[in-house]
N, C-alpha and C. Protein backbone atom coordinates (compact mmCIF):
# COMPACT_ATOMS: atom_id res chain seq x y z
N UNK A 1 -41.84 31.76 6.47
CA UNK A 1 -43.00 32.59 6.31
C UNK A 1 -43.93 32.38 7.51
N UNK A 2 -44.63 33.40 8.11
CA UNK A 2 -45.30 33.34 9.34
C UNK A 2 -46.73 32.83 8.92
N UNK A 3 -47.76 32.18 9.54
CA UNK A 3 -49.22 31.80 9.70
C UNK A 3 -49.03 32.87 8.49
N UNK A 4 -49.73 33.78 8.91
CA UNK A 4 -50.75 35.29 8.78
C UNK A 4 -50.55 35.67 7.34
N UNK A 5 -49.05 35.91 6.87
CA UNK A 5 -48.22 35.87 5.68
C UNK A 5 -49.02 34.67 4.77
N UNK A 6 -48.38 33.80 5.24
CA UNK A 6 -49.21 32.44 4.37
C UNK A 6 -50.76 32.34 3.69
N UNK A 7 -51.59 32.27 5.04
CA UNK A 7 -52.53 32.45 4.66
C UNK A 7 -53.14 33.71 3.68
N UNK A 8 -52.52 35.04 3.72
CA UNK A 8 -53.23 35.76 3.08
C UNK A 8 -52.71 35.11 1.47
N UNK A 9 -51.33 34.85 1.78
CA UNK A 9 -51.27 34.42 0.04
C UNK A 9 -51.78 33.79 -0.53
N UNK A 10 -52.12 32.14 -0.17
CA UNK A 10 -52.50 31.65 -0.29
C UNK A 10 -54.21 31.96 -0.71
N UNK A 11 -54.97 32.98 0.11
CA UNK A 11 -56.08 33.19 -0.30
C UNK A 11 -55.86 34.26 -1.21
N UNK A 12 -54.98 35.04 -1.62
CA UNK A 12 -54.60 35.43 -3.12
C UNK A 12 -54.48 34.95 -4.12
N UNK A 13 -53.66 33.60 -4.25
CA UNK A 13 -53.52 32.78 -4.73
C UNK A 13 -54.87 32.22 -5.09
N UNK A 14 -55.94 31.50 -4.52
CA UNK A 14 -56.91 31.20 -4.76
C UNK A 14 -57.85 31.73 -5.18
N UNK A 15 -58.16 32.95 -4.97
CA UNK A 15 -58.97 33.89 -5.62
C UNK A 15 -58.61 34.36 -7.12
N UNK A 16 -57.29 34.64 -7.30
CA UNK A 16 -56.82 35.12 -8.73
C UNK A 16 -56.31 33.81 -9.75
N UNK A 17 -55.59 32.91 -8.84
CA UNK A 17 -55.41 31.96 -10.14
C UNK A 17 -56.40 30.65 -10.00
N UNK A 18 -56.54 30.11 -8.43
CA UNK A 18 -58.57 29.15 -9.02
C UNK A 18 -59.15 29.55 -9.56
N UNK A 19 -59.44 30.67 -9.16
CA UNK A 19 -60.50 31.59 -8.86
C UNK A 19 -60.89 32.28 -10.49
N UNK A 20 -59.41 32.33 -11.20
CA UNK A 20 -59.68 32.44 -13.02
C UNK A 20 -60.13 30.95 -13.41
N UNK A 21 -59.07 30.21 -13.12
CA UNK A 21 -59.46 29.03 -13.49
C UNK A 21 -60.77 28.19 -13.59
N UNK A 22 -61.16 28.36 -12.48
CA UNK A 22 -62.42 27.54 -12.23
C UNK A 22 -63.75 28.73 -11.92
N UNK A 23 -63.72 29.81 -12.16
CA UNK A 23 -64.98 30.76 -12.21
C UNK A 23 -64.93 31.59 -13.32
N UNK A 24 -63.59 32.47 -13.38
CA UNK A 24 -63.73 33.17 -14.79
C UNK A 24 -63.87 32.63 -16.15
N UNK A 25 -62.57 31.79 -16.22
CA UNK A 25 -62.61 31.17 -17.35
C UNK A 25 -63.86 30.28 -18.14
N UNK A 26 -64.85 29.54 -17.12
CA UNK A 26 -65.79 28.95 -17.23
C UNK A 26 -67.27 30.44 -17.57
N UNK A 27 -67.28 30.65 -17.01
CA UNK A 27 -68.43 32.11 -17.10
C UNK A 27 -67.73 32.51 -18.30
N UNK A 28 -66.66 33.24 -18.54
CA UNK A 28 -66.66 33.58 -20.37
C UNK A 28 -67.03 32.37 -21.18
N UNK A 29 -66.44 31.39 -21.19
CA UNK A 29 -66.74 29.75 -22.10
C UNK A 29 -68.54 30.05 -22.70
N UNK A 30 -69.53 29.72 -21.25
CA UNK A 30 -70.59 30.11 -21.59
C UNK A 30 -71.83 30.84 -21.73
N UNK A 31 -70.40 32.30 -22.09
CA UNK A 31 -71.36 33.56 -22.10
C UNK A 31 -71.90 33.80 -20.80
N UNK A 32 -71.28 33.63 -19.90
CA UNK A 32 -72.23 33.89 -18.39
C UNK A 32 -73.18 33.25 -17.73
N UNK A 33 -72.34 32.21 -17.84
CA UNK A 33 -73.10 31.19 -17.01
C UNK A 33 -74.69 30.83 -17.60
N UNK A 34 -74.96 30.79 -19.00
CA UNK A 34 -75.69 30.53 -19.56
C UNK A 34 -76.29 28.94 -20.02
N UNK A 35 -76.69 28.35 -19.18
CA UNK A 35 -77.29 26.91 -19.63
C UNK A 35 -77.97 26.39 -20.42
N UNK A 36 -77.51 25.11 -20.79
CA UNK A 36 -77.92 24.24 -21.57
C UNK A 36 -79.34 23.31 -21.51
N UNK A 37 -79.86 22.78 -22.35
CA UNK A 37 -80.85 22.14 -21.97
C UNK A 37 -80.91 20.56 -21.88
N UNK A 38 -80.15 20.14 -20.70
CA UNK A 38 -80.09 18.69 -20.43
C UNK A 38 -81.03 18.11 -20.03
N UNK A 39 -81.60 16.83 -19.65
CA UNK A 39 -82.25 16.01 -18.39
C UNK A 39 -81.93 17.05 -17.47
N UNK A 40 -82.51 17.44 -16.40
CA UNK A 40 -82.54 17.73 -15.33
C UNK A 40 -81.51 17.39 -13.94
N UNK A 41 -82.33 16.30 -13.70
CA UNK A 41 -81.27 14.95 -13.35
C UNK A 41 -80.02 14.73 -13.45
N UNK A 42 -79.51 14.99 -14.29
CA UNK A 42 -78.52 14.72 -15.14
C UNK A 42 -77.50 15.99 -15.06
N UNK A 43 -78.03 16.90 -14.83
CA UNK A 43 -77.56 18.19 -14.55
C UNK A 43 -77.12 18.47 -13.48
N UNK A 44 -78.18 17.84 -12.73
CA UNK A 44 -77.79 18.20 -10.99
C UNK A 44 -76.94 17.40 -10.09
N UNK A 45 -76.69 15.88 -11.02
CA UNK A 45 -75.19 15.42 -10.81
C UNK A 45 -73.97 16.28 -10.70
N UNK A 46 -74.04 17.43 -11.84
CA UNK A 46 -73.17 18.38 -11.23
C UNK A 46 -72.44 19.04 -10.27
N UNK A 47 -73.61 19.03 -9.09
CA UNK A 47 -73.66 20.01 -7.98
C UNK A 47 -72.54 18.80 -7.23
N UNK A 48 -71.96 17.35 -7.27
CA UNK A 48 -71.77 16.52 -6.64
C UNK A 48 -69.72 16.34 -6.95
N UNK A 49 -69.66 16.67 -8.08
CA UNK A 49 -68.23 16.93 -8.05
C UNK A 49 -67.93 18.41 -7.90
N UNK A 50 -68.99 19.59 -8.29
CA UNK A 50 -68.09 20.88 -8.10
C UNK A 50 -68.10 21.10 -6.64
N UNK A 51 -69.14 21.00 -5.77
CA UNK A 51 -69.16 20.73 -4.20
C UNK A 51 -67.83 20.21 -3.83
N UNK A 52 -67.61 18.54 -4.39
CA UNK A 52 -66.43 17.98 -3.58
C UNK A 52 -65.27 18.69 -4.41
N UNK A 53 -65.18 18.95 -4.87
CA UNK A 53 -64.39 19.71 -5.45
C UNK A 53 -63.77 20.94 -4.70
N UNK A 54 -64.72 22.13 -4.43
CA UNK A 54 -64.88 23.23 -4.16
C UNK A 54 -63.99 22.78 -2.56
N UNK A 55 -64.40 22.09 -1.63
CA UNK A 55 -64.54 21.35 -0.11
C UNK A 55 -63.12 21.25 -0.44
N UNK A 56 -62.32 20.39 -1.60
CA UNK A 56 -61.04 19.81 -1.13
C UNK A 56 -60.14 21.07 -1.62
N UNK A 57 -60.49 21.81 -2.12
CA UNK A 57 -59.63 23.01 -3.21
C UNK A 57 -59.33 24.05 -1.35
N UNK A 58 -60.44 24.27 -1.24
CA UNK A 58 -60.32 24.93 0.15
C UNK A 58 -59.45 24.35 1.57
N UNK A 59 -59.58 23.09 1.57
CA UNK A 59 -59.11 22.62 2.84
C UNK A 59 -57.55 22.36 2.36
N UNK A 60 -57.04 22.51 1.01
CA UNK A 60 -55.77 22.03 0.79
C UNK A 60 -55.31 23.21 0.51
N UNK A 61 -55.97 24.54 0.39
CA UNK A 61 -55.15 25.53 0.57
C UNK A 61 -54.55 26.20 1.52
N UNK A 62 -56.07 25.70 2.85
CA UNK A 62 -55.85 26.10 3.97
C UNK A 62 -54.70 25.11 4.84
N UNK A 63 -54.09 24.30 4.36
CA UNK A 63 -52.83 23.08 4.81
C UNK A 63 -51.55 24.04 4.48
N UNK A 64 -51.25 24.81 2.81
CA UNK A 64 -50.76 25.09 2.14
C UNK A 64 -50.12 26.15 3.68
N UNK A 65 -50.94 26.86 3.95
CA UNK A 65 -50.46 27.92 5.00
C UNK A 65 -50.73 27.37 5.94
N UNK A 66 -51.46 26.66 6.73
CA UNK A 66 -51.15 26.51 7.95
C UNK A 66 -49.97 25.80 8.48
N UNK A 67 -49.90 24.29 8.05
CA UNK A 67 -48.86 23.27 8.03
C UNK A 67 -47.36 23.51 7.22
N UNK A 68 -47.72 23.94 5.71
CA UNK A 68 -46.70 23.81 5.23
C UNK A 68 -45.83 25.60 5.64
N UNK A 69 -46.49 26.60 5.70
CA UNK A 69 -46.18 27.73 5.82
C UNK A 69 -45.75 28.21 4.89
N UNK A 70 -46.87 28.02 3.68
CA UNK A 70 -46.52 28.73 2.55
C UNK A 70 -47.70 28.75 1.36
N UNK A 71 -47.37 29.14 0.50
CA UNK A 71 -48.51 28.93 -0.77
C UNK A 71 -48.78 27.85 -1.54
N UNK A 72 -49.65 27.51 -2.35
CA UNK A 72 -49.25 27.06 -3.74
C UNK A 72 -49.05 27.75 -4.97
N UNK A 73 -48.50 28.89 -4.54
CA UNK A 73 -47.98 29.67 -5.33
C UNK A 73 -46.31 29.70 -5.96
N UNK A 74 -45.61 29.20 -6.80
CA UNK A 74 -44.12 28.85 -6.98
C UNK A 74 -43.31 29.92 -6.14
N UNK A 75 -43.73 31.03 -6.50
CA UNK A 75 -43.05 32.25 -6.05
C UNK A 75 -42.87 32.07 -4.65
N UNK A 76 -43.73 31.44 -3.65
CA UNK A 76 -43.84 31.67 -2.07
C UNK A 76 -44.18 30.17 -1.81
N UNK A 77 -42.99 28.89 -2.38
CA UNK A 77 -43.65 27.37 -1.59
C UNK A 77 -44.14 27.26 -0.26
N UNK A 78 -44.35 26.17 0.16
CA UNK A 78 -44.54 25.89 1.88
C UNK A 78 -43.09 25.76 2.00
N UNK A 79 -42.50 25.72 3.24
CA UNK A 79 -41.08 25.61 3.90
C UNK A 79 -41.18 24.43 4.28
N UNK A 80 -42.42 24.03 4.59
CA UNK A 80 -42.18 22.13 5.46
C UNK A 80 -43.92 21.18 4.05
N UNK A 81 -43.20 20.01 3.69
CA UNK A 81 -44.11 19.35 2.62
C UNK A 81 -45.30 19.40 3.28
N UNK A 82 -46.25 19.54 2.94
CA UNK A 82 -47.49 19.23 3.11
C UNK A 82 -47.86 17.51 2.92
N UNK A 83 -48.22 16.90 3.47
CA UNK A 83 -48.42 15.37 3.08
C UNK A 83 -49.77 14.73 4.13
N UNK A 84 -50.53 16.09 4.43
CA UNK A 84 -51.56 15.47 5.42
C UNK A 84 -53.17 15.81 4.53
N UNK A 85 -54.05 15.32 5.55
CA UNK A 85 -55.53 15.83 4.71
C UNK A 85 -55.66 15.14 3.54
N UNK A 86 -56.37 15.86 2.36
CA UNK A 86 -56.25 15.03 1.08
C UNK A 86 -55.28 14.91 1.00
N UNK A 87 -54.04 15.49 1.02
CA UNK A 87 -52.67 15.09 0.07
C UNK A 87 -52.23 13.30 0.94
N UNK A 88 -52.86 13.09 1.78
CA UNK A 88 -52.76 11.37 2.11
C UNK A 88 -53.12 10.56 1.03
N UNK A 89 -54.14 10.89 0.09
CA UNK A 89 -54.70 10.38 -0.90
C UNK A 89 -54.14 10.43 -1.94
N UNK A 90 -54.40 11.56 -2.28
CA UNK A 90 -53.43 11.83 -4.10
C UNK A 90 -52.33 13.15 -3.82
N UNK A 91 -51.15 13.18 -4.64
CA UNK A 91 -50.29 14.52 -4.40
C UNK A 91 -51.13 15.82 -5.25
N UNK A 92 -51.69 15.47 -5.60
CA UNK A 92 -52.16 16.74 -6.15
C UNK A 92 -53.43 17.16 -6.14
N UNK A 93 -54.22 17.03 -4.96
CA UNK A 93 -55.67 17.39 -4.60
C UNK A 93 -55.99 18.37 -5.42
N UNK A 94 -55.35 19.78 -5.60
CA UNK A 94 -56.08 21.18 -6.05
C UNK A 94 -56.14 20.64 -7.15
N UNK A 95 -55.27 19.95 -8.30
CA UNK A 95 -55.48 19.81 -9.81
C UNK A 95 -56.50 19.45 -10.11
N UNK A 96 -56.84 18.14 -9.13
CA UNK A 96 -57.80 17.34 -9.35
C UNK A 96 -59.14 17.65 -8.95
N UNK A 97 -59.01 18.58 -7.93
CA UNK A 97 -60.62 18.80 -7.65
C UNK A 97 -60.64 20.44 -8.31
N UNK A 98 -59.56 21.12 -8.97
CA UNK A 98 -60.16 21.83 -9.96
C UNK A 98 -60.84 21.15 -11.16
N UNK A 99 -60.32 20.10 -12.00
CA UNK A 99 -60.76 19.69 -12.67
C UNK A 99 -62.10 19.10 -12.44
N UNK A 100 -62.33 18.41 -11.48
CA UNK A 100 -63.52 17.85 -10.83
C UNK A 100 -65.51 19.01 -10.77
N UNK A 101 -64.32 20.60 -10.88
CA UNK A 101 -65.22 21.68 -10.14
C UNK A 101 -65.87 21.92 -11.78
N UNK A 102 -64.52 21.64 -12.93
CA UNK A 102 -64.63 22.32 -13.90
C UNK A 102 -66.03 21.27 -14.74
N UNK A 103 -65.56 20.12 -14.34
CA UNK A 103 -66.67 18.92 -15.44
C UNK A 103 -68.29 19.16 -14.23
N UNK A 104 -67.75 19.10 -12.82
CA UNK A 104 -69.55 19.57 -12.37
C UNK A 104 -69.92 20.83 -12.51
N UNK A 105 -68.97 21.64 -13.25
CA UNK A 105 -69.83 22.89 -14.12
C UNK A 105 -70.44 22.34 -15.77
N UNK A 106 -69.68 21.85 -16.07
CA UNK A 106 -70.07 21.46 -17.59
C UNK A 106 -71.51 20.51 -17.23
N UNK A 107 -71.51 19.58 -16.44
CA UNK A 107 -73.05 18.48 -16.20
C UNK A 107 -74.21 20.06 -15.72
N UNK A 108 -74.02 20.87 -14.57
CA UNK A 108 -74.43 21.45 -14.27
C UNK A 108 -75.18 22.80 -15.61
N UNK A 109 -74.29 23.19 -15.75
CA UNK A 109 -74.61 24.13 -16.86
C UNK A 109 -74.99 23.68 -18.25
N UNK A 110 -74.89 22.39 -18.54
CA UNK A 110 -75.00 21.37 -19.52
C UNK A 110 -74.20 21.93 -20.92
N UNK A 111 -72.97 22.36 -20.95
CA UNK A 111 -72.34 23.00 -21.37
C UNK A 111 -70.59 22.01 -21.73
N UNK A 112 -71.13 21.53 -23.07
CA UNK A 112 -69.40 20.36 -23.31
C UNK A 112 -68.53 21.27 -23.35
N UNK A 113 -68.50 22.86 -23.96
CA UNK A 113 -66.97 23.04 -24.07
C UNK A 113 -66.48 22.60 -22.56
N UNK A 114 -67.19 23.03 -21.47
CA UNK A 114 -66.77 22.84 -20.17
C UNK A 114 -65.65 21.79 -20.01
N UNK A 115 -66.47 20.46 -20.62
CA UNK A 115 -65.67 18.91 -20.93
C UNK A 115 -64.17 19.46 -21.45
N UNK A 116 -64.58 20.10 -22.37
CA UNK A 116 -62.92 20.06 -23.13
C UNK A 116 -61.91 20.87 -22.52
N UNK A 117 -62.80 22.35 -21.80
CA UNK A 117 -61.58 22.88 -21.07
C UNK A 117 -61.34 22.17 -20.45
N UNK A 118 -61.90 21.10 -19.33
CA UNK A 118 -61.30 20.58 -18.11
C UNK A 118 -59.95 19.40 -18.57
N UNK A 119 -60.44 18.92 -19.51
CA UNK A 119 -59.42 17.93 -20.76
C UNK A 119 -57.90 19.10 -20.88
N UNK A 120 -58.25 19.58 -21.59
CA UNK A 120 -57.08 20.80 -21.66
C UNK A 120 -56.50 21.26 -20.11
N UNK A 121 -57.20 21.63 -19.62
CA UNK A 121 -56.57 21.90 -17.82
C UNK A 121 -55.68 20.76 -17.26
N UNK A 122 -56.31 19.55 -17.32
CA UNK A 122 -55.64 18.31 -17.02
C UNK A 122 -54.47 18.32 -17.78
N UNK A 123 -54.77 18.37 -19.28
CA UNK A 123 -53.23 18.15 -19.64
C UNK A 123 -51.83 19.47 -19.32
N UNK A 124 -52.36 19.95 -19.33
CA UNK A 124 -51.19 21.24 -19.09
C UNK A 124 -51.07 21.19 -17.47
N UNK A 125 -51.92 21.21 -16.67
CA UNK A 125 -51.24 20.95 -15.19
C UNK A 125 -50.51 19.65 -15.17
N UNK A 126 -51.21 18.70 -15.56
CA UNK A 126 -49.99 17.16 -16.03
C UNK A 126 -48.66 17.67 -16.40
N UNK A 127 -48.46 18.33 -17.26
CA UNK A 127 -47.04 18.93 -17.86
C UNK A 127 -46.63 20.25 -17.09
N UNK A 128 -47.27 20.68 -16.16
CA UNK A 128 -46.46 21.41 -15.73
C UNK A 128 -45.66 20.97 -14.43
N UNK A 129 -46.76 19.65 -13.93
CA UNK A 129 -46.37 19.16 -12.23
C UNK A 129 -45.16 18.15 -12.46
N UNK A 130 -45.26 17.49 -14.27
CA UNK A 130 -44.22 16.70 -14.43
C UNK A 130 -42.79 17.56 -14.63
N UNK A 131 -42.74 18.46 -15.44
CA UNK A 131 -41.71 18.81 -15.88
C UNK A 131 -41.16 20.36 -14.76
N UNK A 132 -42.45 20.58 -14.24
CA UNK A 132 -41.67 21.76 -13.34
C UNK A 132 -42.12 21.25 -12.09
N UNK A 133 -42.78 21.22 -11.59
CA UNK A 133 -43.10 21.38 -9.98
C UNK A 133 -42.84 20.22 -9.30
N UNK A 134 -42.56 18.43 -10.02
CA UNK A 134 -42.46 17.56 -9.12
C UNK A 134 -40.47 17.72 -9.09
N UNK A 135 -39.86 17.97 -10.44
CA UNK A 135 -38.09 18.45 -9.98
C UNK A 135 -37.76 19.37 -9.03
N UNK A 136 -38.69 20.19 -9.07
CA UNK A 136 -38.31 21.12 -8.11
C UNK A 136 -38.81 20.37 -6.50
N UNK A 137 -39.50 20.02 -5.84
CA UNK A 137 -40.27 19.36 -5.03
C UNK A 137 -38.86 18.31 -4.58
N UNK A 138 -38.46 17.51 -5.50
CA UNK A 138 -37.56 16.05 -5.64
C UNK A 138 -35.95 17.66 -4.79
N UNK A 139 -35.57 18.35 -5.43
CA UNK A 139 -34.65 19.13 -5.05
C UNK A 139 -34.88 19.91 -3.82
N UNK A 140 -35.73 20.11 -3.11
CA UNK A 140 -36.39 21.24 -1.97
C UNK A 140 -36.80 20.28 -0.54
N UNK A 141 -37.27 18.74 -1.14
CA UNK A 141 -37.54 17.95 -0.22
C UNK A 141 -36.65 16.78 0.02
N UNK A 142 -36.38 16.53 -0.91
CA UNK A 142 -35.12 15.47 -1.05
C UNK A 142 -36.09 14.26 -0.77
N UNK A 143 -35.34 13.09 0.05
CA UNK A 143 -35.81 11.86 0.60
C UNK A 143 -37.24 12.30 0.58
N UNK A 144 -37.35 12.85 1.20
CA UNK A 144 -39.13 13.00 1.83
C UNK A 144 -40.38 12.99 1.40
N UNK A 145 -39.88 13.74 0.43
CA UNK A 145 -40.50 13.67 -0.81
C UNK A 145 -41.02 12.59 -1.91
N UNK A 146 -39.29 11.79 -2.01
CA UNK A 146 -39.95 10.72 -2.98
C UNK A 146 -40.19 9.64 -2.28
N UNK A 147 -39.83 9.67 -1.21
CA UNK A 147 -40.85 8.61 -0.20
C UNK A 147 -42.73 8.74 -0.40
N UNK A 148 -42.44 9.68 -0.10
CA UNK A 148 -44.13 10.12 -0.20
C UNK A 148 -44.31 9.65 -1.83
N UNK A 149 -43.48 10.34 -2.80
CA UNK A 149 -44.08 10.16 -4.09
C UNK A 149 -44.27 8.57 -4.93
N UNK A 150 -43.42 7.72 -3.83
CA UNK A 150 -43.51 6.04 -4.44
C UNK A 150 -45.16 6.22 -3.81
N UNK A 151 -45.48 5.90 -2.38
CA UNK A 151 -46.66 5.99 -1.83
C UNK A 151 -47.92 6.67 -2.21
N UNK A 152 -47.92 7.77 -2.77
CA UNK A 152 -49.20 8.71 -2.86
C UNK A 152 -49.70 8.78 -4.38
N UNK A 153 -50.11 7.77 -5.39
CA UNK A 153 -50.09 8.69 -6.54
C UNK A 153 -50.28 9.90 -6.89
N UNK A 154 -50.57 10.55 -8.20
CA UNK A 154 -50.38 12.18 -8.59
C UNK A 154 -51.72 12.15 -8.42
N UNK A 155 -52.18 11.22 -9.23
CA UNK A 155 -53.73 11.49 -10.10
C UNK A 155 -55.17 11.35 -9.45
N UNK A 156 -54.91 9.72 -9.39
CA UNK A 156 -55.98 8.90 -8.70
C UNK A 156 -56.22 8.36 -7.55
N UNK A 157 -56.99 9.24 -6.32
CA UNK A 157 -56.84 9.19 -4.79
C UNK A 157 -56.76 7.38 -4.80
N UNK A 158 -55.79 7.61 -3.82
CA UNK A 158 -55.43 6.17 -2.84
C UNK A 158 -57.23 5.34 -2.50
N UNK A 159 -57.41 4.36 -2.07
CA UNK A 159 -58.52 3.90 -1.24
C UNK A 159 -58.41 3.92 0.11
N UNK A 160 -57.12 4.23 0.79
CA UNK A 160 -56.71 4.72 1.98
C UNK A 160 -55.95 5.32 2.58
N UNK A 161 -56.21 6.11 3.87
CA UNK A 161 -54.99 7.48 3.40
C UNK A 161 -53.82 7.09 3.86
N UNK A 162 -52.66 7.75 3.07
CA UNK A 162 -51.09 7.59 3.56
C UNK A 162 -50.97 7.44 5.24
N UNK A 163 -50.22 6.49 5.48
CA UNK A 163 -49.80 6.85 7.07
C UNK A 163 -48.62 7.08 7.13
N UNK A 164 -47.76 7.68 6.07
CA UNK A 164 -46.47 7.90 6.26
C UNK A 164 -46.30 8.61 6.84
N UNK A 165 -46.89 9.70 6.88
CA UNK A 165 -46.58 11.37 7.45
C UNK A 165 -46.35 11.81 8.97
């Protein structure tokens, strides 16, 4: 797949399925972005994971097409692993800093269902990266892959980044 190809998917990709995930789905939850009445304070902790959040969701999509030359879309993988940027840290940056975007909407908007979708998000991307996307990954990358995958956990970023790559 060429640059140009990539990238537009990829920002297809992000717009229609983050982009439900972490904007639509949340805006229906609470009626439109309708807030709660927290501490203040307490609220605006928010702005501190959906930010880092938002920062790593973007720069690991933009890897997705530049480096890997492809999506994170199943339909259109990268052709070469991605294993640089955040993915030095954890293998699964987007899960995690969707989830990350989804709980500094819930502090932000002071809004728990928020809490529970992001609970629910976690577990079903957990089951989908276990049972579909890391076999397929183990078959497409071979060695390379589970080299990286002893090294990188899924979940919880490293304290320093991979130098395997």
């Amino acid at each position: 797949m060429r640059k140009g190809s990539a990238a537009l998917g990829s920002a297809l990709f992000l717009v229609f399925v983050s982009g439900s995930a972490a904007v639509l789905v949340p805006w229906w939850l609470t009626g439109g972005w309708r807030a709660g009445h927290w501490w203040p304070p307490l609220r605006l902790l928010g702005l501190l994971p959906l930010a880092a959040g938002a920062v790593v969701i973007l720069e690991a999509f933009s890897r997705f097409a530049l480096e890997g030359l492809g999506t994170p879309a199943p339909v259109a993988p990268p052709a070469r692993l991605v294993v640089s940027g955040p993915y030095r840290y954890v293998r699964n940056p987007i899960y995690v800093a969707v989830v990350a975007v989804l709980l500094g909407q819930g502090l932000l908007l002071a809004r728990p269902v928020l809490f529970g979708y992001a609970a629910c998000a976690w577990v079903l991307t957990w089951a989908f990266v276990r049972w579909y996307e890391e076999p397929g990954l183990v078959r497409r990358f071979g060695a390379e892959y589970e080299r990286y995958r002893r090294a990188v956990p899924a979940w919880r970023p490293r304290r320093t980044p991979w130098q395997g790559a």
